[in-house]
PDB file of N, CA and C in Angstrom:
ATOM      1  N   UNK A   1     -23.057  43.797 187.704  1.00  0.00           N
ATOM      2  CA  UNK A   1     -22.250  43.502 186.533  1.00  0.00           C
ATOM      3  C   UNK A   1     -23.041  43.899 185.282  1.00  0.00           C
ATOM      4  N   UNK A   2     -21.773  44.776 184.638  1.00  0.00           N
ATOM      5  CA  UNK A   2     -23.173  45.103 182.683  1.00  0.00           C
ATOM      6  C   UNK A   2     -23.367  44.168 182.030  1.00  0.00           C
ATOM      7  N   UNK A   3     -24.429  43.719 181.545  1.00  0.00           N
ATOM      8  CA  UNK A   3     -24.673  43.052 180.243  1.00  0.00           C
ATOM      9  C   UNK A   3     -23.684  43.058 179.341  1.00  0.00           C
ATOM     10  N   UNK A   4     -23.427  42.242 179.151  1.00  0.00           N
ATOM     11  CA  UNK A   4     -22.458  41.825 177.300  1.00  0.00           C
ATOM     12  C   UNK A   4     -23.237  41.797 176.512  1.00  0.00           C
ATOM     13  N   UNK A   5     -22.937  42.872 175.785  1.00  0.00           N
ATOM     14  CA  UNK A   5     -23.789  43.012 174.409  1.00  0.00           C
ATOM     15  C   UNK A   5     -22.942  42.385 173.091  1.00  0.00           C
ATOM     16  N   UNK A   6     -23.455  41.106 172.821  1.00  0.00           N
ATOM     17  CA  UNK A   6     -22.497  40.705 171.862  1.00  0.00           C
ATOM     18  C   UNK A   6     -22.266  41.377 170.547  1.00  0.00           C
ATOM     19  N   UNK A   7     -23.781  42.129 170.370  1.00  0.00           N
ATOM     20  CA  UNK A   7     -24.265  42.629 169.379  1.00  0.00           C
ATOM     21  C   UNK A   7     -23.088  43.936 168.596  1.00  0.00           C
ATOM     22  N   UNK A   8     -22.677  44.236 169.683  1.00  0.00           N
ATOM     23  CA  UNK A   8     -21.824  45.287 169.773  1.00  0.00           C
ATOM     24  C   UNK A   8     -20.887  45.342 169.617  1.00  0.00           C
ATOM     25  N   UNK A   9     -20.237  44.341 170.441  1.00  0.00           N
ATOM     26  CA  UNK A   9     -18.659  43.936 169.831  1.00  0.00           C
ATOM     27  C   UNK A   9     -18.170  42.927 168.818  1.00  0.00           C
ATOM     28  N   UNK A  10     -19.252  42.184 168.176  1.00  0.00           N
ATOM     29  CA  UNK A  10     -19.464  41.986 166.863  1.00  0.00           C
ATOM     30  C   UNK A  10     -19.075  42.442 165.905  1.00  0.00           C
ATOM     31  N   UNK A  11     -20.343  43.341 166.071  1.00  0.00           N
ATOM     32  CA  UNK A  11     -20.277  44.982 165.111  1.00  0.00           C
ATOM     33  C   UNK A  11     -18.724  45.052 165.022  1.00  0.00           C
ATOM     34  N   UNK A  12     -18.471  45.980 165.732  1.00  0.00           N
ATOM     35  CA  UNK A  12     -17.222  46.494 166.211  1.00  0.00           C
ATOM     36  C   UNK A  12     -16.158  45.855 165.189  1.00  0.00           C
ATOM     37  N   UNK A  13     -15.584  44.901 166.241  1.00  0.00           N
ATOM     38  CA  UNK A  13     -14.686  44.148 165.382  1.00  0.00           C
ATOM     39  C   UNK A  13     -14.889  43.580 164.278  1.00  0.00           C
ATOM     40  N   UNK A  14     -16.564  42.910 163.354  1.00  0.00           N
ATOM     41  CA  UNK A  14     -15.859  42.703 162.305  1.00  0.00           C
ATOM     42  C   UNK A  14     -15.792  44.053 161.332  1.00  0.00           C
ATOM     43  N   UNK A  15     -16.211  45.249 161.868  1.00  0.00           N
ATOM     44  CA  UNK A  15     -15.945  46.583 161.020  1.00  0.00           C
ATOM     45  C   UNK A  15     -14.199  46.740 160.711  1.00  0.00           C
ATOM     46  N   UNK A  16     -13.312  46.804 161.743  1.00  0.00           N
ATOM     47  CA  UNK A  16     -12.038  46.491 162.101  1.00  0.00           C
ATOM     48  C   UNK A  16     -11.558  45.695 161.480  1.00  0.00           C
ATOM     49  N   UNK A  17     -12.193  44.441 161.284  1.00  0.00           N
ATOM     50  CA  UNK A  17     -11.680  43.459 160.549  1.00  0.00           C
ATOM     51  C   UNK A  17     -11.543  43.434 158.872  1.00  0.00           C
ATOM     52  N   UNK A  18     -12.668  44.035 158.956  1.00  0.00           N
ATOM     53  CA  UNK A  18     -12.679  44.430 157.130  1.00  0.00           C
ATOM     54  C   UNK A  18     -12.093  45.788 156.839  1.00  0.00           C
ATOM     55  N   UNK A  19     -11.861  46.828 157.672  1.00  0.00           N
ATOM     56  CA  UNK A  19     -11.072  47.697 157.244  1.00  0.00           C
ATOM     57  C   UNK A  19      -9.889  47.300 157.248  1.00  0.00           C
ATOM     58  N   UNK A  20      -9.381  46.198 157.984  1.00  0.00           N
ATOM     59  CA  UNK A  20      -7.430  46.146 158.218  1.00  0.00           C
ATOM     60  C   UNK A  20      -7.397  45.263 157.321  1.00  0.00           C
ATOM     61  N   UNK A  21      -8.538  44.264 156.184  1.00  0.00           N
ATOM     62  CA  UNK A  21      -8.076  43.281 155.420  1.00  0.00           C
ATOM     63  C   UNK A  21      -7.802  41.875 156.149  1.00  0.00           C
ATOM     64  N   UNK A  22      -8.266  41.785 157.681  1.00  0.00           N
ATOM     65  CA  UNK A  22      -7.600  41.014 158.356  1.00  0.00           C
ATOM     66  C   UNK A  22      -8.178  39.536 157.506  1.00  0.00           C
ATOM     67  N   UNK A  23      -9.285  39.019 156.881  1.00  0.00           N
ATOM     68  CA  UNK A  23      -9.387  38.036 156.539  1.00  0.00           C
ATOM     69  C   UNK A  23      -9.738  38.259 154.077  1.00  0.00           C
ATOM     70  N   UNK A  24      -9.134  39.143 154.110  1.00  0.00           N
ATOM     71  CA  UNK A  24      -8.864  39.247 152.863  1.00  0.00           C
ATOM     72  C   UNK A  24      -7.965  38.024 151.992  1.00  0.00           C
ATOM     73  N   UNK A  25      -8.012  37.567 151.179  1.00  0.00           N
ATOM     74  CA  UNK A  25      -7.861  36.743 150.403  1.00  0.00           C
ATOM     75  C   UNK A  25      -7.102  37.022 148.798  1.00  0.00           C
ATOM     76  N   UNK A  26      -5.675  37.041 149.109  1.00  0.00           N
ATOM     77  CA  UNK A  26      -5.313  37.075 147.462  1.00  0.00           C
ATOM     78  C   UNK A  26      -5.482  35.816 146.528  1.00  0.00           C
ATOM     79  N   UNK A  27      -6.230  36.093 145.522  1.00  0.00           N
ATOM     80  CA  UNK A  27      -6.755  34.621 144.960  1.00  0.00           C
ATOM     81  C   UNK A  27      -5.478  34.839 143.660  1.00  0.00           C
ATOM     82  N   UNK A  28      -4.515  36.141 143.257  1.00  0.00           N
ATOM     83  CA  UNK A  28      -3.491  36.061 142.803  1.00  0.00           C
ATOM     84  C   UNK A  28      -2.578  35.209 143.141  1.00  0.00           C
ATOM     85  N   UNK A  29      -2.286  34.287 143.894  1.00  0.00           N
ATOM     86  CA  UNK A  29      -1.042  34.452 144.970  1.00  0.00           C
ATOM     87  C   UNK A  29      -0.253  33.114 144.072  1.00  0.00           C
ATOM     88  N   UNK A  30       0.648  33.410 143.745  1.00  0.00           N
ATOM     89  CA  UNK A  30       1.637  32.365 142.760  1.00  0.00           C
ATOM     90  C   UNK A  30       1.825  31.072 143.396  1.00  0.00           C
ATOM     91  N   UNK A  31       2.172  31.046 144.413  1.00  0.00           N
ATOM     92  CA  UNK A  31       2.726  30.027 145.426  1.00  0.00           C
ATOM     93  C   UNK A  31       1.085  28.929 144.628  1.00  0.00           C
ATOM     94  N   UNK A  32       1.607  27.474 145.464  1.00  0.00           N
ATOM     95  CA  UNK A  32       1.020  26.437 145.665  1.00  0.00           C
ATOM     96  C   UNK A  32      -0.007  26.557 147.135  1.00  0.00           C
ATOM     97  N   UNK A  33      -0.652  26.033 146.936  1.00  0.00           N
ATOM     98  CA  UNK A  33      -1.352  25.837 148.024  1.00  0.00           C
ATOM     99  C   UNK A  33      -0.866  24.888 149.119  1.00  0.00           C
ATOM    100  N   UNK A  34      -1.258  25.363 149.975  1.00  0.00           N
ATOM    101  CA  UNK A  34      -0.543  24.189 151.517  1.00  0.00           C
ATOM    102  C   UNK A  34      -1.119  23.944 152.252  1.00  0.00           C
ATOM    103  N   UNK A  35      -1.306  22.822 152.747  1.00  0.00           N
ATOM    104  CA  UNK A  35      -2.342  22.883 153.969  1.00  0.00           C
ATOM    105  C   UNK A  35      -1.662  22.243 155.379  1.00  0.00           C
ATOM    106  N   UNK A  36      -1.923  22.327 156.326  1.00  0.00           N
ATOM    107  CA  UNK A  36      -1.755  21.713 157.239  1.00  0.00           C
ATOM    108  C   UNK A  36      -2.150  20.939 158.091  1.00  0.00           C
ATOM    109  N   UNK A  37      -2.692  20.006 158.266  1.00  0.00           N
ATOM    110  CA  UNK A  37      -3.860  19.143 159.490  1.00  0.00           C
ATOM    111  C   UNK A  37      -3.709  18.588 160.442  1.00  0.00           C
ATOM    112  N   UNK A  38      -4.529  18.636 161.032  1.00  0.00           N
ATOM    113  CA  UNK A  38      -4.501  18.085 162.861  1.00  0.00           C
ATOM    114  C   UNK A  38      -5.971  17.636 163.239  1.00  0.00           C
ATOM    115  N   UNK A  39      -5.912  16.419 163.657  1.00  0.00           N
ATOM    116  CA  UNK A  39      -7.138  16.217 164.412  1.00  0.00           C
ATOM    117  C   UNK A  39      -7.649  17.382 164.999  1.00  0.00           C
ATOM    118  N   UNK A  40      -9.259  17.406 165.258  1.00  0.00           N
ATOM    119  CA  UNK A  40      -9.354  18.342 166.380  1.00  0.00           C
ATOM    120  C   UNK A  40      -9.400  18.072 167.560  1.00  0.00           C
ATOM    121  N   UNK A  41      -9.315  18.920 168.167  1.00  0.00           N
ATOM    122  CA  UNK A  41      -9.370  18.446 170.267  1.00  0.00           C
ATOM    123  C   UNK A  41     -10.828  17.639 170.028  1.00  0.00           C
ATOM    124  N   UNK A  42     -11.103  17.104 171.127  1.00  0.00           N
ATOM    125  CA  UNK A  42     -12.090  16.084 171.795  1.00  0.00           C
ATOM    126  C   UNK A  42     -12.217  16.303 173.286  1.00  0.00           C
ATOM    127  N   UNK A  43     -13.024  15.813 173.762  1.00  0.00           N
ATOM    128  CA  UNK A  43     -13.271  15.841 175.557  1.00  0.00           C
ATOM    129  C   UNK A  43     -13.065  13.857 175.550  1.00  0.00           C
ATOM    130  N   UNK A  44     -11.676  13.619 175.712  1.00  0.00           N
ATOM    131  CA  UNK A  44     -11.422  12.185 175.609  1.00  0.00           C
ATOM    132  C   UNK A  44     -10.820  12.066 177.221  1.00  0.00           C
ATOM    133  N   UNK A  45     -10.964  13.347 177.641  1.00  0.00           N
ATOM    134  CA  UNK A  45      -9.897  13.147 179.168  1.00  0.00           C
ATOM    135  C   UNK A  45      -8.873  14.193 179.396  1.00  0.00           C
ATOM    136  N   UNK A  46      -8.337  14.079 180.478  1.00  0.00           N
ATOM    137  CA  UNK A  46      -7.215  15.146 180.525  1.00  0.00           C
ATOM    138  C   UNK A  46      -6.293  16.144 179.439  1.00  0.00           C
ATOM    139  N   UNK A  47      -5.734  16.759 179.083  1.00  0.00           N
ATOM    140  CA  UNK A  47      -4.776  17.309 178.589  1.00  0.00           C
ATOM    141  C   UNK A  47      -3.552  16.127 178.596  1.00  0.00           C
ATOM    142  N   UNK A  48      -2.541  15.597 177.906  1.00  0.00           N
ATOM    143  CA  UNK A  48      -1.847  14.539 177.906  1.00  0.00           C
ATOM    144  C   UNK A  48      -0.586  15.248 177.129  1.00  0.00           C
ATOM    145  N   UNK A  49       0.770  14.282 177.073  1.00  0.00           N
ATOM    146  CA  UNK A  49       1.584  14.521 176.059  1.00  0.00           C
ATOM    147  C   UNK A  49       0.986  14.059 174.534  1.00  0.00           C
ATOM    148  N   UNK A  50       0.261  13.736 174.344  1.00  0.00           N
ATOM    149  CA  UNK A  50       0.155  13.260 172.781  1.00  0.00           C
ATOM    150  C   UNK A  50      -0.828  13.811 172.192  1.00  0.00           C
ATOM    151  N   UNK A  51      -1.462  15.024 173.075  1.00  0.00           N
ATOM    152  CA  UNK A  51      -2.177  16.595 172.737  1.00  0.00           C
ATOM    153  C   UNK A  51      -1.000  17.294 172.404  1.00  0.00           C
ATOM    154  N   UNK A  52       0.145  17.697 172.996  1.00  0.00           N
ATOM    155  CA  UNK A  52       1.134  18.376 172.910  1.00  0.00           C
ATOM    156  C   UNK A  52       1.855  17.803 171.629  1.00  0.00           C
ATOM    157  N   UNK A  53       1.942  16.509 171.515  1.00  0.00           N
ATOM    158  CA  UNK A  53       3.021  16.339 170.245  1.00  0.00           C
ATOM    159  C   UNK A  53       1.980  16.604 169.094  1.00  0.00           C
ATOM    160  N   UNK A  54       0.929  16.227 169.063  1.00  0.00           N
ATOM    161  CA  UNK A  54       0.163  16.455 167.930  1.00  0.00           C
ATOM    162  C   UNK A  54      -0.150  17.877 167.428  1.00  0.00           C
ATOM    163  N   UNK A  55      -0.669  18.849 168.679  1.00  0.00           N
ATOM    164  CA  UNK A  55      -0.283  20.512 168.272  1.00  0.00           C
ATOM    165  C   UNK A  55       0.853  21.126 167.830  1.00  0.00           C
ATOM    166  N   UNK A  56       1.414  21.165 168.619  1.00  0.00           N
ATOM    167  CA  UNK A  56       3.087  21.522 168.168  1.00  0.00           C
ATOM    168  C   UNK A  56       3.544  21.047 166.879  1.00  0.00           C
ATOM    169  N   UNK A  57       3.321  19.951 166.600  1.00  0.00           N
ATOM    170  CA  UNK A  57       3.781  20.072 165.381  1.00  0.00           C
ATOM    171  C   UNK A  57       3.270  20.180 164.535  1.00  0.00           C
ATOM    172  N   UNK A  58       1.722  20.484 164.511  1.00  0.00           N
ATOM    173  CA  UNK A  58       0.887  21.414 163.239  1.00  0.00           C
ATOM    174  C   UNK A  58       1.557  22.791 163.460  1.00  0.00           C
ATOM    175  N   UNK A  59       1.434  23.588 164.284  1.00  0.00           N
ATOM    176  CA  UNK A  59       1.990  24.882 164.564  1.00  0.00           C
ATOM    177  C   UNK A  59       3.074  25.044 164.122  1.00  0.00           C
ATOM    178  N   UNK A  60       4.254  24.179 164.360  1.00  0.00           N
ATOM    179  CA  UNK A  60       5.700  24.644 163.834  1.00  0.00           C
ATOM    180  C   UNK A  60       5.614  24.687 162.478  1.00  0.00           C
ATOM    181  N   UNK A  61       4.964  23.364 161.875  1.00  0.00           N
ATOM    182  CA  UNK A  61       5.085  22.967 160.632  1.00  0.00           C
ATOM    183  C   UNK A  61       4.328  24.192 159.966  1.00  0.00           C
ATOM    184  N   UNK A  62       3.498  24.724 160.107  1.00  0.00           N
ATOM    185  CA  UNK A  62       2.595  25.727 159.390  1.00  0.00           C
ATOM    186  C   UNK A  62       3.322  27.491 159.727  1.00  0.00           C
ATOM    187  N   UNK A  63       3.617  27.588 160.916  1.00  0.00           N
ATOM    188  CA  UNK A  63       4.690  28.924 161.308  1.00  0.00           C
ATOM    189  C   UNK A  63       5.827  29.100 160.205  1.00  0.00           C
ATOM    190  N   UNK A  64       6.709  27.551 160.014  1.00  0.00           N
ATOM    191  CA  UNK A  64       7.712  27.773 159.189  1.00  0.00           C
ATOM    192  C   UNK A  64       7.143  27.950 158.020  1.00  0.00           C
ATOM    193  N   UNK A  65       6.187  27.375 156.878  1.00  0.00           N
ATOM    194  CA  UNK A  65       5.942  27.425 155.914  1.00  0.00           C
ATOM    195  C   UNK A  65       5.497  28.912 155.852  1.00  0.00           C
ATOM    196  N   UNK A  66       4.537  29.284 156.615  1.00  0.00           N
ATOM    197  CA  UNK A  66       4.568  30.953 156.080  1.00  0.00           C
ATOM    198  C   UNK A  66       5.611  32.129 156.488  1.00  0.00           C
ATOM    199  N   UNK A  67       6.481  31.436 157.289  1.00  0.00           N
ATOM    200  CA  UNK A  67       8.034  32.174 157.440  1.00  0.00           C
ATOM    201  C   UNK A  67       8.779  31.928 156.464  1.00  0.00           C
ATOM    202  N   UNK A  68       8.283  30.892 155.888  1.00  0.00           N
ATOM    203  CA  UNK A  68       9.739  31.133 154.317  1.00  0.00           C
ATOM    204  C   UNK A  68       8.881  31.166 153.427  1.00  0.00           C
ATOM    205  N   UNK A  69       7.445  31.910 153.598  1.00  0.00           N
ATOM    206  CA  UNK A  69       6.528  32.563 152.654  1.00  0.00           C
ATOM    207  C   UNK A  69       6.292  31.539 151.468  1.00  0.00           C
ATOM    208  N   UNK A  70       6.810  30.358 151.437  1.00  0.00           N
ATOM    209  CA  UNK A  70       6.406  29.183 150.520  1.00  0.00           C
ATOM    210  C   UNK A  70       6.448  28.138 150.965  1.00  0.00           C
ATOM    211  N   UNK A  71       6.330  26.995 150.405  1.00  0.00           N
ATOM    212  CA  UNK A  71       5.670  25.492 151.259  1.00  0.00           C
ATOM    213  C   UNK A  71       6.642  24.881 150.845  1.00  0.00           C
ATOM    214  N   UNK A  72       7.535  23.560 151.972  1.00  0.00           N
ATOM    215  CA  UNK A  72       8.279  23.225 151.504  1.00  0.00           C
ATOM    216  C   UNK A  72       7.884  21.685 151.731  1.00  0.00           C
TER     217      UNK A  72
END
């Protein structure tokens, strides 16, 4: 098996990353600011439903707000 050179695909992608703008920042941007929050995961035990209700609805809630490109 080859070595993983992290060094490399590092490189790589964050070159990629700064050519596509992928973490570029308009500090123009009219809108309000929004945030969204969620605990973070923990090692408390299994995967459960009340991992699921708590993700999901950071995700929806934050999907829609930048689908109607403003915070509601």
């Amino acid at each position: 098996m080859a070595e993983y050179d992290f060094r490399e695909v590092e490189e790589r992608w964050q070159r990629r990353w700064d050519e596509d703008g992928t973490y570029r920042v308009d500090l123009d941007d009219p809108r309000p600011p929004y945030y969204v929050l969620s605990m973070y995961p923990y090692p408390s035990g299994p995967a459960h439903q009340g991992h699921i209700r708590n993700y999901t609805s950071a995700t929806c809630s934050s999907g829609t707000a930048r689908c109607r490109a403003t915070p509601y």
